[in-house]
C-alpha atoms as a PDB file:
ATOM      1  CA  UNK A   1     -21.915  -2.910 -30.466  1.00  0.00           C
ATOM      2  CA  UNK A   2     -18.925  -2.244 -28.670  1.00  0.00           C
ATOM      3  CA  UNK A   3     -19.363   0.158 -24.990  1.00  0.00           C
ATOM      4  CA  UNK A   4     -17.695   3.129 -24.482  1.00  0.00           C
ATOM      5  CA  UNK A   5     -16.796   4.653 -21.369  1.00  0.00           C
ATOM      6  CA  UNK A   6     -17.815   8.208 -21.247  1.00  0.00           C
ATOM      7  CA  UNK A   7     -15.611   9.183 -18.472  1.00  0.00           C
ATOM      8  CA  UNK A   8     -12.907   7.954 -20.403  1.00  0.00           C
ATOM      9  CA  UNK A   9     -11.238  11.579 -21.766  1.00  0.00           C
ATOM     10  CA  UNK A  10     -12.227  12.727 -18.746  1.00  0.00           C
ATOM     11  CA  UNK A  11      -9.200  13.829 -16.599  1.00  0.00           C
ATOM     12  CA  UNK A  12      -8.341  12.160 -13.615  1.00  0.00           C
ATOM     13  CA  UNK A  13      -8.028  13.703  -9.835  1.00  0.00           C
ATOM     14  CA  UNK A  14      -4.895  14.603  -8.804  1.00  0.00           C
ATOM     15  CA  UNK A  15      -4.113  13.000  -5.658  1.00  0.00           C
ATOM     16  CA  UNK A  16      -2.614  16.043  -3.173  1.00  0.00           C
ATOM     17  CA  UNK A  17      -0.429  14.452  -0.988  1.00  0.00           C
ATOM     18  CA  UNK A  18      -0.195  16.047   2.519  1.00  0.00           C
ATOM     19  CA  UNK A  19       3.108  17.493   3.569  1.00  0.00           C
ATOM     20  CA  UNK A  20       1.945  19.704   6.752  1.00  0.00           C
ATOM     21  CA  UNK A  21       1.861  16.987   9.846  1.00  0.00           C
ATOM     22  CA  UNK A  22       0.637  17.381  12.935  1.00  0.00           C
ATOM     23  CA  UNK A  23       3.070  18.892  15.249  1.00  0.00           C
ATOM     24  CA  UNK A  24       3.583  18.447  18.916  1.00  0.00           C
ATOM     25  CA  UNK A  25       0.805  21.315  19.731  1.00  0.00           C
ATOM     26  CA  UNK A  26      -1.867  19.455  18.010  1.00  0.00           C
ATOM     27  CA  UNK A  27      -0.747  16.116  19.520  1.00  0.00           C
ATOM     28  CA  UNK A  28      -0.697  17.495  22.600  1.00  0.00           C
ATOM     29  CA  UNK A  29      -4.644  19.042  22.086  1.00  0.00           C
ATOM     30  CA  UNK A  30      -5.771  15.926  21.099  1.00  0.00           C
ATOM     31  CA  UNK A  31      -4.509  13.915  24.044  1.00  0.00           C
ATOM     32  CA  UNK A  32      -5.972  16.633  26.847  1.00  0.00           C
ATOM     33  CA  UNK A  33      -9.076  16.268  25.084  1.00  0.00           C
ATOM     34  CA  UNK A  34      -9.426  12.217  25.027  1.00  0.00           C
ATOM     35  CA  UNK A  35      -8.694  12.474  28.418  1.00  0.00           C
ATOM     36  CA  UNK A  36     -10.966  15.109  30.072  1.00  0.00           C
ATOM     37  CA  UNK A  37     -13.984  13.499  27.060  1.00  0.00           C
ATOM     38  CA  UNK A  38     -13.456   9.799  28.354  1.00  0.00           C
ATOM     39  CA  UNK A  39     -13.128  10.895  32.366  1.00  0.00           C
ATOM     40  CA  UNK A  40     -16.091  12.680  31.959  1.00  0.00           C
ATOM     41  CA  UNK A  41     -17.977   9.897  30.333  1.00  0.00           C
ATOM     42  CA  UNK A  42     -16.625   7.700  33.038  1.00  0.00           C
ATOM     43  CA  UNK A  43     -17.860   9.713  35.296  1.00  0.00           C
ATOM     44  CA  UNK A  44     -21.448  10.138  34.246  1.00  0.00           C
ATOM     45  CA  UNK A  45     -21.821   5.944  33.996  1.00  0.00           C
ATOM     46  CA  UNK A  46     -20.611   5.676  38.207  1.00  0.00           C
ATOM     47  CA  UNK A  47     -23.405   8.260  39.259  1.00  0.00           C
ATOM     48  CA  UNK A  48     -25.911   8.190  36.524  1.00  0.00           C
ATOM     49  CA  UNK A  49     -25.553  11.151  35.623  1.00  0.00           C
ATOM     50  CA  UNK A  50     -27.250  13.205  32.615  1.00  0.00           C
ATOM     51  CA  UNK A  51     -25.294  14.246  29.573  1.00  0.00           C
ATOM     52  CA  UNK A  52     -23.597  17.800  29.895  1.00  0.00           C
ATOM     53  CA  UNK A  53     -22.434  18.111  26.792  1.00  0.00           C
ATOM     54  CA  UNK A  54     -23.122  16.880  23.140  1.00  0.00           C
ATOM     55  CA  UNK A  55     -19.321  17.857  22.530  1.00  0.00           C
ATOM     56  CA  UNK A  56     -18.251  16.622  25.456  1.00  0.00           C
ATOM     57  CA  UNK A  57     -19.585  13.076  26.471  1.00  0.00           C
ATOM     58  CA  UNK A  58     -19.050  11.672  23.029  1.00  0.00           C
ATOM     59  CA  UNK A  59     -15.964   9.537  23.491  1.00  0.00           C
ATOM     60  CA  UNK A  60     -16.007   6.448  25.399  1.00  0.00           C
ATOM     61  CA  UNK A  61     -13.413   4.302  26.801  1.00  0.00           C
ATOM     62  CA  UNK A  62     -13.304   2.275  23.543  1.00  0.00           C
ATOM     63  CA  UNK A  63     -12.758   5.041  21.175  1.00  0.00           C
ATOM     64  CA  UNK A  64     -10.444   6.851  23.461  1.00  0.00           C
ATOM     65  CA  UNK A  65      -7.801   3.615  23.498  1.00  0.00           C
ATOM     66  CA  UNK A  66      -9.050   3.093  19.639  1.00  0.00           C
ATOM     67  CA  UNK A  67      -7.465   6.139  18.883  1.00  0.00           C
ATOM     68  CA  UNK A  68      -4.568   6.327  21.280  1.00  0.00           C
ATOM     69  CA  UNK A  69      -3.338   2.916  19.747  1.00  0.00           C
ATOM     70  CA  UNK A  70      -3.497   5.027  16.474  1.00  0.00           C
ATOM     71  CA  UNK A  71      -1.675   7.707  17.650  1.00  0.00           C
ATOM     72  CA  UNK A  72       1.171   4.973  19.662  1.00  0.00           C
ATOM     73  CA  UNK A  73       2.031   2.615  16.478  1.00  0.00           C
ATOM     74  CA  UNK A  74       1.357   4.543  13.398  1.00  0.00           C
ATOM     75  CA  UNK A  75      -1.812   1.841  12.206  1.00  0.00           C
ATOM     76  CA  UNK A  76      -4.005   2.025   9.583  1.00  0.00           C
ATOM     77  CA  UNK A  77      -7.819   2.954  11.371  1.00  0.00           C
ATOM     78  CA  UNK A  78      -8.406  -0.678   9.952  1.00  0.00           C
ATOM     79  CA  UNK A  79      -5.444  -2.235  11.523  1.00  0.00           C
ATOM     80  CA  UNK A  80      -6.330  -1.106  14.813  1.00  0.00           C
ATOM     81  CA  UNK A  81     -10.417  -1.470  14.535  1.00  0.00           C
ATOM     82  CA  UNK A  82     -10.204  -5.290  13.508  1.00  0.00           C
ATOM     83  CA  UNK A  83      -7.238  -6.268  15.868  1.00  0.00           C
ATOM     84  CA  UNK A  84      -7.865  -9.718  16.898  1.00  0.00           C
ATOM     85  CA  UNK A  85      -6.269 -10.704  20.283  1.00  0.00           C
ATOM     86  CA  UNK A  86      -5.109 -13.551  18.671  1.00  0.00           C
ATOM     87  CA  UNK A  87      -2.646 -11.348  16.382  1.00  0.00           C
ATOM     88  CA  UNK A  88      -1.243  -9.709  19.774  1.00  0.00           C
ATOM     89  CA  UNK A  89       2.051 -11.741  20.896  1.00  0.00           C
ATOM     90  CA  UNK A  90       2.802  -9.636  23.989  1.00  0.00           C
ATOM     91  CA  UNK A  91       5.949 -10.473  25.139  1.00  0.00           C
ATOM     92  CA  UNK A  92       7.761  -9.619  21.706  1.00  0.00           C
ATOM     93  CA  UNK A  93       5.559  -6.337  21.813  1.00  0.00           C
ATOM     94  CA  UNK A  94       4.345  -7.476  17.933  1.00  0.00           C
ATOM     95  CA  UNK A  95       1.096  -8.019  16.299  1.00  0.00           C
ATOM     96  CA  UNK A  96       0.945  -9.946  13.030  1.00  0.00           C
ATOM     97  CA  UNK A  97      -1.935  -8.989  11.102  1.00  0.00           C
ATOM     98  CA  UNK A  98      -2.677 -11.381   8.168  1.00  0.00           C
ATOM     99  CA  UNK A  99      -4.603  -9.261   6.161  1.00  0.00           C
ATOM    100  CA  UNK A 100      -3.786  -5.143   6.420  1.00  0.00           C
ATOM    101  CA  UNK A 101      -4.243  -3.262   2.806  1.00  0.00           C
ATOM    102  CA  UNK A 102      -1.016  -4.346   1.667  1.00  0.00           C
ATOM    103  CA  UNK A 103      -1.444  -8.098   2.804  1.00  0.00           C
ATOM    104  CA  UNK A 104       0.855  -9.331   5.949  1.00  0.00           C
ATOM    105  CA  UNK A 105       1.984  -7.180   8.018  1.00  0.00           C
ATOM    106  CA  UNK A 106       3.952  -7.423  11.400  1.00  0.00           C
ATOM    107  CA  UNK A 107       2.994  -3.808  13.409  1.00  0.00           C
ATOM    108  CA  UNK A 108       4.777  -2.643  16.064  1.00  0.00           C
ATOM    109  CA  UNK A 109       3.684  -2.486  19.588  1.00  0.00           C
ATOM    110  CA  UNK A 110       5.413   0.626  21.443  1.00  0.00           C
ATOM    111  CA  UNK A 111       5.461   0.211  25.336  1.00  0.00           C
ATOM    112  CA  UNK A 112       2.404   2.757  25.897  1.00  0.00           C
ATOM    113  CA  UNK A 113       0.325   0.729  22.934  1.00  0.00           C
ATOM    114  CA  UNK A 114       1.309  -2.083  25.162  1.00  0.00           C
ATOM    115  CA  UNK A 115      -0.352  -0.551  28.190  1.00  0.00           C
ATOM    116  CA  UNK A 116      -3.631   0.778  26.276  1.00  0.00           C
ATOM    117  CA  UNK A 117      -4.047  -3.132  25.382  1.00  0.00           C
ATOM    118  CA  UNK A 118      -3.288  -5.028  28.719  1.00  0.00           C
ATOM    119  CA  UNK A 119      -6.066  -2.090  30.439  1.00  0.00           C
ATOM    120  CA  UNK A 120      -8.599  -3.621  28.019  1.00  0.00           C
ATOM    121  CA  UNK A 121     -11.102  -6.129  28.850  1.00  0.00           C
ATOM    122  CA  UNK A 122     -10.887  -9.748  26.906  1.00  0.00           C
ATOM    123  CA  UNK A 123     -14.259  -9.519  25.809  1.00  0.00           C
ATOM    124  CA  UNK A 124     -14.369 -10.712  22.351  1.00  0.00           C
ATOM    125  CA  UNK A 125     -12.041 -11.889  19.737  1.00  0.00           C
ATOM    126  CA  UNK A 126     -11.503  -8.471  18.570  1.00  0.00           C
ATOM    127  CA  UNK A 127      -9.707  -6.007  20.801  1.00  0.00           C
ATOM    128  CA  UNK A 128     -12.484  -3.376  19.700  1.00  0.00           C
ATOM    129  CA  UNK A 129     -15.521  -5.095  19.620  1.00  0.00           C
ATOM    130  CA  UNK A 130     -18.847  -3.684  18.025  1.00  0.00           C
ATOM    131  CA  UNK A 131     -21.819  -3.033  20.280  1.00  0.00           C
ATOM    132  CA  UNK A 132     -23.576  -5.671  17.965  1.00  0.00           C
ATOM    133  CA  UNK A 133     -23.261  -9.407  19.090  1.00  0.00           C
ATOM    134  CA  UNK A 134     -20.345 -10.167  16.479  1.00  0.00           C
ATOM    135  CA  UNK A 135     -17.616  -7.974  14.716  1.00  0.00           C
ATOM    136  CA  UNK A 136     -15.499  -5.095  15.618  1.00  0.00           C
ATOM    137  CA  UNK A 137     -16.087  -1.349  15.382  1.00  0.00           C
ATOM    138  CA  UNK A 138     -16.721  -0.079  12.585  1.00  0.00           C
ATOM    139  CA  UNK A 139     -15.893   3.179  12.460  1.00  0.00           C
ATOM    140  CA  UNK A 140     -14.220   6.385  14.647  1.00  0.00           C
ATOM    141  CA  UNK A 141     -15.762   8.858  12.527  1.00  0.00           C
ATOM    142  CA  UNK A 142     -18.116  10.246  15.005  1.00  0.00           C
ATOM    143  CA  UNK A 143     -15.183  10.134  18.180  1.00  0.00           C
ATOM    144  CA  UNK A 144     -12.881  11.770  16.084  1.00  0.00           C
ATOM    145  CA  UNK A 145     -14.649  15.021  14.925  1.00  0.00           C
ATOM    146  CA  UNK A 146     -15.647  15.506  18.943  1.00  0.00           C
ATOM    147  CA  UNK A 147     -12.169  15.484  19.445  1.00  0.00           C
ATOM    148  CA  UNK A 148     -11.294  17.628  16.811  1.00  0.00           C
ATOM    149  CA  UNK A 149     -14.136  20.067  17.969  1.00  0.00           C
ATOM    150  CA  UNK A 150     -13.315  19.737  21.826  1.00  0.00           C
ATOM    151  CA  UNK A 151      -9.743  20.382  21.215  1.00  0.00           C
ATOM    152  CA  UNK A 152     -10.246  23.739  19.190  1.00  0.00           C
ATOM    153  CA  UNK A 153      -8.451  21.938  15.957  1.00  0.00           C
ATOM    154  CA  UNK A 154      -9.233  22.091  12.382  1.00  0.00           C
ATOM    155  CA  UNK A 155      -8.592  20.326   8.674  1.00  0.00           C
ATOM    156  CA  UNK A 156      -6.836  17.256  10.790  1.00  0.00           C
ATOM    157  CA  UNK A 157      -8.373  13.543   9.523  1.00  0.00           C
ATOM    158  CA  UNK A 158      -7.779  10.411  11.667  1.00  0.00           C
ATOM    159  CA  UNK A 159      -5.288   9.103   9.066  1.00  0.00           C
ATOM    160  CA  UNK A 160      -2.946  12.060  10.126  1.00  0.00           C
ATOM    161  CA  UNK A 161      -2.140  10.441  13.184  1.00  0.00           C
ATOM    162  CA  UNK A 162      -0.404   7.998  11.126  1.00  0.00           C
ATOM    163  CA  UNK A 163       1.706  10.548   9.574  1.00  0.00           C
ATOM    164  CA  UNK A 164       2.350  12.690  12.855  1.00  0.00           C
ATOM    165  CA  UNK A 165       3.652   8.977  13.660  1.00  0.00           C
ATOM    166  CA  UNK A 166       6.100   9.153  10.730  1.00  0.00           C
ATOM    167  CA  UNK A 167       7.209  12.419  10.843  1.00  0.00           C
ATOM    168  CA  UNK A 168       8.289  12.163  14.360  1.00  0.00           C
ATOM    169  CA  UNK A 169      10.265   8.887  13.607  1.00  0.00           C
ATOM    170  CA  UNK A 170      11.913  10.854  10.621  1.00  0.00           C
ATOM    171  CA  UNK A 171      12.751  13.826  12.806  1.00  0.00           C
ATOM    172  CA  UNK A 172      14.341  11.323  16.012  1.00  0.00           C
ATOM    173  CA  UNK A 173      16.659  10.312  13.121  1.00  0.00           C
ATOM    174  CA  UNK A 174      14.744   6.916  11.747  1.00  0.00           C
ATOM    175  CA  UNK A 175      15.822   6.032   8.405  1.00  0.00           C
ATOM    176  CA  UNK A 176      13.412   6.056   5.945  1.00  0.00           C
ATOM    177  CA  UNK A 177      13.290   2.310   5.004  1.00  0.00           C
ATOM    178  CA  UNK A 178      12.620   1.570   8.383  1.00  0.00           C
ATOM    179  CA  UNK A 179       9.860   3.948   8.527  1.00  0.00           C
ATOM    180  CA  UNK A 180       8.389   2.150   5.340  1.00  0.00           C
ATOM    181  CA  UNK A 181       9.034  -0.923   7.578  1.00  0.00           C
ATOM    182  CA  UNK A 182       7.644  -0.120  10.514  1.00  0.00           C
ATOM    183  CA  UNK A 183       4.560   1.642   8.369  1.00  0.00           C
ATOM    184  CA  UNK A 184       3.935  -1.377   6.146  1.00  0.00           C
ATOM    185  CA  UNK A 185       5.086   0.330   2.997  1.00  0.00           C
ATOM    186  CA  UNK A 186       5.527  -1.694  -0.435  1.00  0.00           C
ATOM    187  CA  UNK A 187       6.953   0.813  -2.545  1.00  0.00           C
ATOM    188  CA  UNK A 188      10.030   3.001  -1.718  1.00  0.00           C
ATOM    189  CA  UNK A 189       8.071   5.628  -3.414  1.00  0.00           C
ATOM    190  CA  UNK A 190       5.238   6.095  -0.461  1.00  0.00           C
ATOM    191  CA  UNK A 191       7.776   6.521   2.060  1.00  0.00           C
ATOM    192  CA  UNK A 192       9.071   9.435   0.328  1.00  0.00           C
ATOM    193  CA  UNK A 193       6.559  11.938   1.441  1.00  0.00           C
ATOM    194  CA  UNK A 194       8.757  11.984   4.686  1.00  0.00           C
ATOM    195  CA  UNK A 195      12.004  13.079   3.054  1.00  0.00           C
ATOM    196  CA  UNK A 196      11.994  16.932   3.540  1.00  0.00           C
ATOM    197  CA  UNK A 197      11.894  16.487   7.370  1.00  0.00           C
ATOM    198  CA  UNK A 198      14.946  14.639   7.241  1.00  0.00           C
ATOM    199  CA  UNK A 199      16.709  17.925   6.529  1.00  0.00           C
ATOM    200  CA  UNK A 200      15.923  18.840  10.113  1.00  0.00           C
ATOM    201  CA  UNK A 201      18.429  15.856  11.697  1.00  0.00           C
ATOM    202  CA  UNK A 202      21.024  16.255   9.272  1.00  0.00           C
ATOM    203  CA  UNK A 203      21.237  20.456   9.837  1.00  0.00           C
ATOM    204  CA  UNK A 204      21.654  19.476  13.208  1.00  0.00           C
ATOM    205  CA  UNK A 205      23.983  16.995  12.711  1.00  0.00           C
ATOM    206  CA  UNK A 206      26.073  18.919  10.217  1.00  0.00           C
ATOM    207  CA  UNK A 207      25.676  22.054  12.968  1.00  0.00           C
ATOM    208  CA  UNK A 208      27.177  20.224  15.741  1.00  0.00           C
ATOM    209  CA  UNK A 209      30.093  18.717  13.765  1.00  0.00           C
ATOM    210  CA  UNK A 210      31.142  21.977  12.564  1.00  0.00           C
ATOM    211  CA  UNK A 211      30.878  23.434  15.822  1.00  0.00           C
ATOM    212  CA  UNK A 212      33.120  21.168  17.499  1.00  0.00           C
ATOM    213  CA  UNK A 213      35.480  21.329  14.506  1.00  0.00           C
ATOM    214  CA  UNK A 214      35.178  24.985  14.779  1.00  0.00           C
ATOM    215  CA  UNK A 215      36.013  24.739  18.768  1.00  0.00           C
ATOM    216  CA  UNK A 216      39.221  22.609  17.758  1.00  0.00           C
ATOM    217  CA  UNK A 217      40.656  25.578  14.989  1.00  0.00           C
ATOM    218  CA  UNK A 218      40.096  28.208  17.612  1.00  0.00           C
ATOM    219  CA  UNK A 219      42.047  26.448  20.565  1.00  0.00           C
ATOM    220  CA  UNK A 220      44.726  25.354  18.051  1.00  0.00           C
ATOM    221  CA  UNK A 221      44.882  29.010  16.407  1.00  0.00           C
ATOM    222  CA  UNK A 222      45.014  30.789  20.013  1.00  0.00           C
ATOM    223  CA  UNK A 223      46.952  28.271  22.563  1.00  0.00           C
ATOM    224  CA  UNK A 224      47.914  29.739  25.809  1.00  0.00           C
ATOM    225  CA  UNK A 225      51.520  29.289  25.424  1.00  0.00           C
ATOM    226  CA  UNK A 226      52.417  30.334  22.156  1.00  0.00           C
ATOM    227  CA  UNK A 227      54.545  33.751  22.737  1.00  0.00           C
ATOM    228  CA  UNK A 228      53.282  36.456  19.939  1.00  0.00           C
ATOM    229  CA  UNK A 229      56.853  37.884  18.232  1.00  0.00           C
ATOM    230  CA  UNK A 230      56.951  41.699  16.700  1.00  0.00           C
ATOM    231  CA  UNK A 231      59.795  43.123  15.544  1.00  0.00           C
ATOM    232  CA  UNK A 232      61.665  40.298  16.550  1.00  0.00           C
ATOM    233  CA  UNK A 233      61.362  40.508  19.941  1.00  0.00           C
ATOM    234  CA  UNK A 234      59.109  38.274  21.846  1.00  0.00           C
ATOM    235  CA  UNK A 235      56.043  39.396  24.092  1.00  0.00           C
END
């Protein structure tokens, strides 16, 4: 006898895609709140200190970079939580990852991603190692929704920092098959998400052309010389 699926007339979820990204106020909460979380965890390990604050003393050094590199290069949280030093090739500012979700992928390495590595210690293979003997972190879960509660922000997931990271390429005038580039898109069709924004660099664009155009009419219509003539006779 043949199976049947029962879920099979069953409609299927709707995928929302998000089109509200983080802007620079939110980017700007989370980074005040890495900082004051990991000084203050820093702090507490020099004097021995006891906890303050569940909210507070949550993110350590680790996380804090984990999720800086996020916010610096656009990565997939996977990306970035099995980096291998190996991949890193510092000098071209590059790291070729052989295996991301859509197979080989060369990611970018901005100059402050750069600088979050090279303050990292060469512990391990991986950049982010787990607290277990082998492997990398596992997860940010945990060090992201301190964040989130620290810095007063809401309905934000970790994966938004990659899309922040687009939007902000889109709206400094990136094309948007670079962006798929840069992002490690396959299909046109993903990369698409970002193309309202883009009508925020070409209204400016198309603003500042027509104001200098408009600049040129009015000094041509009104030069200083040109003698205005009524009734024949000139003024």
């Amino acid at each position: 006898e043949q199976l049947s699926n029962p879920c099979k007339k069953l409609p299927l979820y709707k995928e929302q895609k998000r089109m509200e990204f983080m802007d620079e106020e939110v980017l700007s909460k989370i980074s005040d709140a890495l900082a004051t979380m990991e000084a203050t965890w820093v702090e507490r390990k020099m004097t021995g200190g006891k906890r303050t604050s569940e909210k507070i003393d949550t993110i350590t050094p680790q996380s804090a970079a984990a999720l800086r590199l996020l916010m610096f290069t656009g990565a997939r949280r996977m990306e970035v939580l099995s980096l291998k030093w190996s991949y890193i090739n510092f000098d071209l500012g590059i790291a070729k990852l052989p295996d991301s979700k859509t197979g080989f992928k060369v990611l970018q390495l901005t100059v402050p991603a750069l600088a979050i590595l090279e303050s990292l210690p060469k512990v391990s293979e991986h950049v982010f190692p787990s607290d277990s003997a082998t492997g990398h972190m596992a997860s940010l879960k945990g060090a992201w929704e301190a964040v989130c509660d620290f810095a007063e922000i809401e309905g934000w997931r970790i994966h938004d920092l990659r899309h922040a990271f687009a939007s902000i390429m889109v709206n400094s005038g990136a094309s948007l098959p670079i962006i798929g580039k840069i992002l490690g898109h396959t299909q046109a069709s993903t990369t698409q998400r970002y193309a309202h924004l883009q009508e925020n660099p070409a209204k400016k664009a198309a603003e500042e052309a027509a104001a200098k155009i408009a600049a040129i009419a009015e000094k041509a219509q009104c030069p200083g010389d040109i003698k205005v003539r009524r009734n024949g006779v000139d003024e």
